[in-house]
PDB file of N, CA and C in Angstrom:
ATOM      1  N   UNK A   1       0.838  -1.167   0.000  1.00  0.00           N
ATOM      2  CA  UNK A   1       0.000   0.000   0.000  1.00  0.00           C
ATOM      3  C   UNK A   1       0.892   1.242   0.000  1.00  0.00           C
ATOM      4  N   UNK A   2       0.641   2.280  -0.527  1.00  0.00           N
ATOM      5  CA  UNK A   2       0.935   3.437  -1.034  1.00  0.00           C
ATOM      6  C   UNK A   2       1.077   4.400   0.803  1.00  0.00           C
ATOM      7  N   UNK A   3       2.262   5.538   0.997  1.00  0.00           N
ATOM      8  CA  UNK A   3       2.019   6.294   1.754  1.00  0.00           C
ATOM      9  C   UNK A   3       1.343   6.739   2.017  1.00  0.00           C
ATOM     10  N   UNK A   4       0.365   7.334   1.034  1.00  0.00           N
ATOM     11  CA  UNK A   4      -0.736   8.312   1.090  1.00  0.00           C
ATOM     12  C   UNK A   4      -2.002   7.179   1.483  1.00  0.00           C
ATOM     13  N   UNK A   5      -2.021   6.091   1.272  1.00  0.00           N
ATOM     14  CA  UNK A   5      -3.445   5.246   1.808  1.00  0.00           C
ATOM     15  C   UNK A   5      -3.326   5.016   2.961  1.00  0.00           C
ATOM     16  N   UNK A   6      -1.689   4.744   3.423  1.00  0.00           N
ATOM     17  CA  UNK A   6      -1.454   4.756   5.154  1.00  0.00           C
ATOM     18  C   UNK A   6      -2.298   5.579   6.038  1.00  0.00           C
ATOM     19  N   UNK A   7      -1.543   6.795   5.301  1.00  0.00           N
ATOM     20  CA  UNK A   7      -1.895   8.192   6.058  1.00  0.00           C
ATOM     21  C   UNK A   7      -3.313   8.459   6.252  1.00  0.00           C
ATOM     22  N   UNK A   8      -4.267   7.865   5.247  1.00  0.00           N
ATOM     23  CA  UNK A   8      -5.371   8.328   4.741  1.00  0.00           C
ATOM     24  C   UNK A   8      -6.322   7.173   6.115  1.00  0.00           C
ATOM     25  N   UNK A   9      -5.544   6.306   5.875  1.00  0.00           N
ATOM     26  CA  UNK A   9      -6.434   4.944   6.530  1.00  0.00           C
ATOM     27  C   UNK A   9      -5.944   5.205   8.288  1.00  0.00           C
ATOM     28  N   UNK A  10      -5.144   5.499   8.754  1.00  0.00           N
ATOM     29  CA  UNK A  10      -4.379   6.269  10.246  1.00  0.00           C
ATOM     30  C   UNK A  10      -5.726   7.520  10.203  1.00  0.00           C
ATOM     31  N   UNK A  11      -5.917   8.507   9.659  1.00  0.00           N
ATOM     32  CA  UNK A  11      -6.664   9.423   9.560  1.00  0.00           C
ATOM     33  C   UNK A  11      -8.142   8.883  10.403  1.00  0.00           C
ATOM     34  N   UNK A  12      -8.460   8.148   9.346  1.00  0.00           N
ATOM     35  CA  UNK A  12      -9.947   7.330   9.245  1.00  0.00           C
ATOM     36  C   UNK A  12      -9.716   6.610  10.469  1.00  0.00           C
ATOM     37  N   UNK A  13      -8.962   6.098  11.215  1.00  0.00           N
ATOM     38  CA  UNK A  13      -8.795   5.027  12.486  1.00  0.00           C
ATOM     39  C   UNK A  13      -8.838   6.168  13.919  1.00  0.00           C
ATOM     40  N   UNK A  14      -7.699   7.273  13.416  1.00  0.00           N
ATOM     41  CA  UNK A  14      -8.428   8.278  14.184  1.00  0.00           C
ATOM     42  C   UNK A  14      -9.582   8.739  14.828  1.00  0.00           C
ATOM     43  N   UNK A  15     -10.302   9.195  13.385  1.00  0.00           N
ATOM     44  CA  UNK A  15     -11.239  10.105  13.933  1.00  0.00           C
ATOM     45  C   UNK A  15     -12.340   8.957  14.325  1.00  0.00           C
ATOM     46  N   UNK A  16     -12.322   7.855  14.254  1.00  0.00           N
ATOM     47  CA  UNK A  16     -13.177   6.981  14.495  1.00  0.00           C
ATOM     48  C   UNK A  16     -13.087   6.450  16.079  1.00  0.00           C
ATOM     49  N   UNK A  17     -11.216   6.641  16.514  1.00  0.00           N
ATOM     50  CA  UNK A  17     -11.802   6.440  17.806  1.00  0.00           C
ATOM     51  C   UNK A  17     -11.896   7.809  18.590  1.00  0.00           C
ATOM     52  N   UNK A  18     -11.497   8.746  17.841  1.00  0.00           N
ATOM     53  CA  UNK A  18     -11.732  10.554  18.677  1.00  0.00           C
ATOM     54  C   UNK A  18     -12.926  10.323  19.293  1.00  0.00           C
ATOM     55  N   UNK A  19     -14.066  10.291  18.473  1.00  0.00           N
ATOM     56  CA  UNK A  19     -15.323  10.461  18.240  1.00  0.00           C
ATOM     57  C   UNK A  19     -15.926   9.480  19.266  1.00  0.00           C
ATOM     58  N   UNK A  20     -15.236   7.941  19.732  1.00  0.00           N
ATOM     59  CA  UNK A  20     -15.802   7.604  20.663  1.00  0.00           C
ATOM     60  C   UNK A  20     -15.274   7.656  21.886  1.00  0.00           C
ATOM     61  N   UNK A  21     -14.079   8.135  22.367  1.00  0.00           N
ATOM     62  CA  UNK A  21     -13.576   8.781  23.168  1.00  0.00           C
ATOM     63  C   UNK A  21     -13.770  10.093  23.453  1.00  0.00           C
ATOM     64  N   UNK A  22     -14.909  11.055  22.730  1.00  0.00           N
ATOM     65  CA  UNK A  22     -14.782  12.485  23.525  1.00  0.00           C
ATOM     66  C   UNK A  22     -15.787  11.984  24.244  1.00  0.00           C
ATOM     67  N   UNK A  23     -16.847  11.519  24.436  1.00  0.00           N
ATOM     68  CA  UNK A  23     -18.307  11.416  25.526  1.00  0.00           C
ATOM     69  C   UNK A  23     -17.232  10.776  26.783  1.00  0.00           C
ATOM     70  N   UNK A  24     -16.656  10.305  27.010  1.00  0.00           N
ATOM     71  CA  UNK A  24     -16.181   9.290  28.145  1.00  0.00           C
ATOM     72  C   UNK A  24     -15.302  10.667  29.074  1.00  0.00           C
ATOM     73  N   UNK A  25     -15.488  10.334  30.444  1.00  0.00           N
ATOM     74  CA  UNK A  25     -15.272  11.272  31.521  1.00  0.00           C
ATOM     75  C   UNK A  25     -15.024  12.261  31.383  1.00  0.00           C
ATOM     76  N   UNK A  26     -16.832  12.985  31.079  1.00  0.00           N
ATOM     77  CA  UNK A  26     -17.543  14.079  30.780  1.00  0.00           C
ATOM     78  C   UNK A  26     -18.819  14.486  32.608  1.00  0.00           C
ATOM     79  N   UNK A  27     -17.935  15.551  32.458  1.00  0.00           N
ATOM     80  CA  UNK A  27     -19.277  16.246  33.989  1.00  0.00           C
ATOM     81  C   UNK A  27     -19.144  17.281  33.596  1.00  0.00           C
ATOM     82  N   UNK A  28     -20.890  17.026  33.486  1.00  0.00           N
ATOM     83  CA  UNK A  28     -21.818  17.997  32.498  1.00  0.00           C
ATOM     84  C   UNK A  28     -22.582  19.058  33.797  1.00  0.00           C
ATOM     85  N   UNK A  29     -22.110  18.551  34.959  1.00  0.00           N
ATOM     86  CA  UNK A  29     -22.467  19.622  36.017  1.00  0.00           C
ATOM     87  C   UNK A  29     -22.088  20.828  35.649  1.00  0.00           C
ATOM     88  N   UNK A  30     -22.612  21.877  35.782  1.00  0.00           N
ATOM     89  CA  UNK A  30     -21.925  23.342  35.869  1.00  0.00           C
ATOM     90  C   UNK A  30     -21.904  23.931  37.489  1.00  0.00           C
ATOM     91  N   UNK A  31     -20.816  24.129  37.428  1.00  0.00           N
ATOM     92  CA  UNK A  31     -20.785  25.407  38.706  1.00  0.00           C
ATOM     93  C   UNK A  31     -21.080  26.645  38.910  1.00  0.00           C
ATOM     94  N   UNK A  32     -20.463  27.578  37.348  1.00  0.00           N
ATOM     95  CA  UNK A  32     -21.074  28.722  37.001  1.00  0.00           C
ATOM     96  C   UNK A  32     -22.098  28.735  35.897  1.00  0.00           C
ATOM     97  N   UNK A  33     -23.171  29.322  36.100  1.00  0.00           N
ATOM     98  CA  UNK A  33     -24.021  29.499  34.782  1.00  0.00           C
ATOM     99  C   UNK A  33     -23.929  30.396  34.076  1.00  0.00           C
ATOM    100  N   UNK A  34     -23.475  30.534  32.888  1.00  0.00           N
ATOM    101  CA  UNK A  34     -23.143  31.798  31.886  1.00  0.00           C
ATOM    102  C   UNK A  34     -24.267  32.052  31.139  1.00  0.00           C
ATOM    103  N   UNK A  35     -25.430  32.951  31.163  1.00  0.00           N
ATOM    104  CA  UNK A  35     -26.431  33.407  30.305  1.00  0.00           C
ATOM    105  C   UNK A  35     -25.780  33.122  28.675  1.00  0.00           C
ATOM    106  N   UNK A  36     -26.590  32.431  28.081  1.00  0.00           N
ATOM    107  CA  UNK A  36     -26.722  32.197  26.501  1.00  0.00           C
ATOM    108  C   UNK A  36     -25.842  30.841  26.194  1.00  0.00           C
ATOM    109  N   UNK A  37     -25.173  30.265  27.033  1.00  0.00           N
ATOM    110  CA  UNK A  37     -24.355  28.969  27.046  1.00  0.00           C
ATOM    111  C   UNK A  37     -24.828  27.553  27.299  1.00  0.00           C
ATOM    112  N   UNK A  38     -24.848  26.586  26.266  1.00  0.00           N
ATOM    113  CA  UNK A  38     -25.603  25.417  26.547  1.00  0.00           C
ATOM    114  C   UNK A  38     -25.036  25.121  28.116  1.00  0.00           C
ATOM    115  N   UNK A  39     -26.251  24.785  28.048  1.00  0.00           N
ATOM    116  CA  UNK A  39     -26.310  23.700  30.058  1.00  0.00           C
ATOM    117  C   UNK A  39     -25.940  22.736  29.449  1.00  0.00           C
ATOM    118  N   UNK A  40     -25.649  22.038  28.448  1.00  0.00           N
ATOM    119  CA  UNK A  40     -25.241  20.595  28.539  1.00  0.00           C
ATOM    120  C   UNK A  40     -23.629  20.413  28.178  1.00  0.00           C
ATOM    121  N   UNK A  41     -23.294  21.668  28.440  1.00  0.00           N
ATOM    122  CA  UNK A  41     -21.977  21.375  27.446  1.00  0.00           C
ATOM    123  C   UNK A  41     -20.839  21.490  28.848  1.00  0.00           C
ATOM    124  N   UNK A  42     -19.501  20.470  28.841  1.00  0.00           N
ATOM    125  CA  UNK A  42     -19.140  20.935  29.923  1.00  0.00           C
ATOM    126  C   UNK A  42     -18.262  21.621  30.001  1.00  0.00           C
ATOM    127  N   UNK A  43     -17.475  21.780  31.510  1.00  0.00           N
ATOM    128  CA  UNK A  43     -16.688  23.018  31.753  1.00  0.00           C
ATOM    129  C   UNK A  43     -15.300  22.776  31.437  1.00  0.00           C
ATOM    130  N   UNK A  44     -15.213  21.237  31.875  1.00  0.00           N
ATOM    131  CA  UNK A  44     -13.577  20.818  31.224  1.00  0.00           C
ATOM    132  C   UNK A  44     -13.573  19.236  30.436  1.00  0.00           C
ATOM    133  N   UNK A  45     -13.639  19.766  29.129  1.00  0.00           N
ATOM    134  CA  UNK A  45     -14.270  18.449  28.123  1.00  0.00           C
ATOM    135  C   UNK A  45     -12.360  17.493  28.383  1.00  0.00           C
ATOM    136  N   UNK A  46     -11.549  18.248  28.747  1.00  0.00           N
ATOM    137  CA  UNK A  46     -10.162  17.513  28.691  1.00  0.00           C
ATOM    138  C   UNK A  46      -9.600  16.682  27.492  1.00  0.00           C
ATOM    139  N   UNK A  47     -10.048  17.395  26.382  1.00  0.00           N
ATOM    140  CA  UNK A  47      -9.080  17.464  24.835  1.00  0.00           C
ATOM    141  C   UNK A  47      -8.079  16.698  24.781  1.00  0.00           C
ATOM    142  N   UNK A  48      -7.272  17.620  25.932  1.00  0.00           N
ATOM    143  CA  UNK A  48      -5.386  17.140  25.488  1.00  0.00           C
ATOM    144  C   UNK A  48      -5.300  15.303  25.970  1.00  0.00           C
ATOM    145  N   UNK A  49      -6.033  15.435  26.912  1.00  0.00           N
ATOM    146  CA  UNK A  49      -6.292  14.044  27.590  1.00  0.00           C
ATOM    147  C   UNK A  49      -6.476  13.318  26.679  1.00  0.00           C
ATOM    148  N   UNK A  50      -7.476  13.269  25.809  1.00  0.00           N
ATOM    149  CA  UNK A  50      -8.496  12.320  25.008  1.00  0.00           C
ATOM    150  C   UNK A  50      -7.426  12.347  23.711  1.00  0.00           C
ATOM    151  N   UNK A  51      -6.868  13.578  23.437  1.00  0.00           N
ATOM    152  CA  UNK A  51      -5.977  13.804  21.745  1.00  0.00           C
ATOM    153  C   UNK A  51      -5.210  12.954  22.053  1.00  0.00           C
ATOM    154  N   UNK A  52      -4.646  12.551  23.116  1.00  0.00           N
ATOM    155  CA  UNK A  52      -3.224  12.019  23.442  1.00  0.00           C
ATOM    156  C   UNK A  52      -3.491   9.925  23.467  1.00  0.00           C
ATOM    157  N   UNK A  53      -4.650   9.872  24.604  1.00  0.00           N
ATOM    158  CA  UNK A  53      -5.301   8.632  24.064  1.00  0.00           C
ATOM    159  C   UNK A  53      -5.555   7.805  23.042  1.00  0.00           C
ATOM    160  N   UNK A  54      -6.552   9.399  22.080  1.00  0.00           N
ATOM    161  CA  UNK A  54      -6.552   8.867  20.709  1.00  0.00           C
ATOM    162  C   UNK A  54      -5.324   8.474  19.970  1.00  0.00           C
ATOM    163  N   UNK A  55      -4.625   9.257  20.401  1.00  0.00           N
ATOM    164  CA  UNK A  55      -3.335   8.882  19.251  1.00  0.00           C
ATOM    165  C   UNK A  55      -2.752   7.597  19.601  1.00  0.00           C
ATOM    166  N   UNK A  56      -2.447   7.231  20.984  1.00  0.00           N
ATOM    167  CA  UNK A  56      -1.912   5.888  21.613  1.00  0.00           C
ATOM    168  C   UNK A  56      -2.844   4.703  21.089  1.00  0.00           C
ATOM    169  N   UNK A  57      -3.928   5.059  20.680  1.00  0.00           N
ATOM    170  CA  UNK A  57      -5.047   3.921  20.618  1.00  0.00           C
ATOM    171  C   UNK A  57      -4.820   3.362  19.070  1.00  0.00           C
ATOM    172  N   UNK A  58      -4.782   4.750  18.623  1.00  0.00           N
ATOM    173  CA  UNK A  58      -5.212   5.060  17.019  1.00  0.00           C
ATOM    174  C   UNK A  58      -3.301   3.778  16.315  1.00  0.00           C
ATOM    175  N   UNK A  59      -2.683   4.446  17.006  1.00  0.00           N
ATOM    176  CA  UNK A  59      -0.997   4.110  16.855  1.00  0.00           C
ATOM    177  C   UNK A  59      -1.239   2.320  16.876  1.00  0.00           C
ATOM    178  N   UNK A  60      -1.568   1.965  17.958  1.00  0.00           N
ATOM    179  CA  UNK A  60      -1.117   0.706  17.991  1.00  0.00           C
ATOM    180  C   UNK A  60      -2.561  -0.372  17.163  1.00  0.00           C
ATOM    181  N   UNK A  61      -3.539   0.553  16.831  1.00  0.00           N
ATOM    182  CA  UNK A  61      -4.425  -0.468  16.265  1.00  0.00           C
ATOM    183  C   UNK A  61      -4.423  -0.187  14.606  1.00  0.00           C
ATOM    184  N   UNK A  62      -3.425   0.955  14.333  1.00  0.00           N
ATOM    185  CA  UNK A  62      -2.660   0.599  12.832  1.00  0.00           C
ATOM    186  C   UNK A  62      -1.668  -0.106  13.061  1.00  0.00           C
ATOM    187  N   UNK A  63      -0.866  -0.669  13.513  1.00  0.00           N
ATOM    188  CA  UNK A  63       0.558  -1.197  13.922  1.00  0.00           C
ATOM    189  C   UNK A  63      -0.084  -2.949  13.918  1.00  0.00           C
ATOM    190  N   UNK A  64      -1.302  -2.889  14.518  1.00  0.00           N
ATOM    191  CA  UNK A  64      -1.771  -4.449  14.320  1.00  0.00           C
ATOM    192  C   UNK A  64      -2.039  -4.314  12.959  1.00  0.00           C
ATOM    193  N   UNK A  65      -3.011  -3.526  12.313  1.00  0.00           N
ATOM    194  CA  UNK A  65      -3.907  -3.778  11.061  1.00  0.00           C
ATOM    195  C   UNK A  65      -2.749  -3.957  10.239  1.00  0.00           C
ATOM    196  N   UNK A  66      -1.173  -2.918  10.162  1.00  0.00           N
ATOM    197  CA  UNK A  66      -0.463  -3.016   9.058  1.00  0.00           C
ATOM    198  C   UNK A  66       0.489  -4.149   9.158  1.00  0.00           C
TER     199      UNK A  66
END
């Protein structure tokens, strides 16, 4: 397989597990209420946490597939 289908198929393995890793240790409590701001959205979604996961996850379940 070609570099670019790697890259393309790593991409796709990504965002597939981003997407089920952002809902997971989510508190949707608020402490402050900000007029015009969803109530459901939370205060610290923890990104760097989850980006960093994803990538460890994403890494070794191309490393099996390839």
């Amino acid at each position: 397989m070609s570099t670019t289908g790697l890259i393309i198929i790593y991409v796709i393995i990504w965002l597939i597990i981003f997407f089920v890793i952002l809902p997971i240790d989510v508190n949707r409590e608020k402490i402050t209420k900000i007029e015009g701001e969803d109530p459901g959205s939370p205060e610290n979604p923890k990104i760097i946490k989850k980006f960093i996961y994803c990538t460890l996850i994403t890494t070794i379940l191309f490393i099996m597939i390839y």
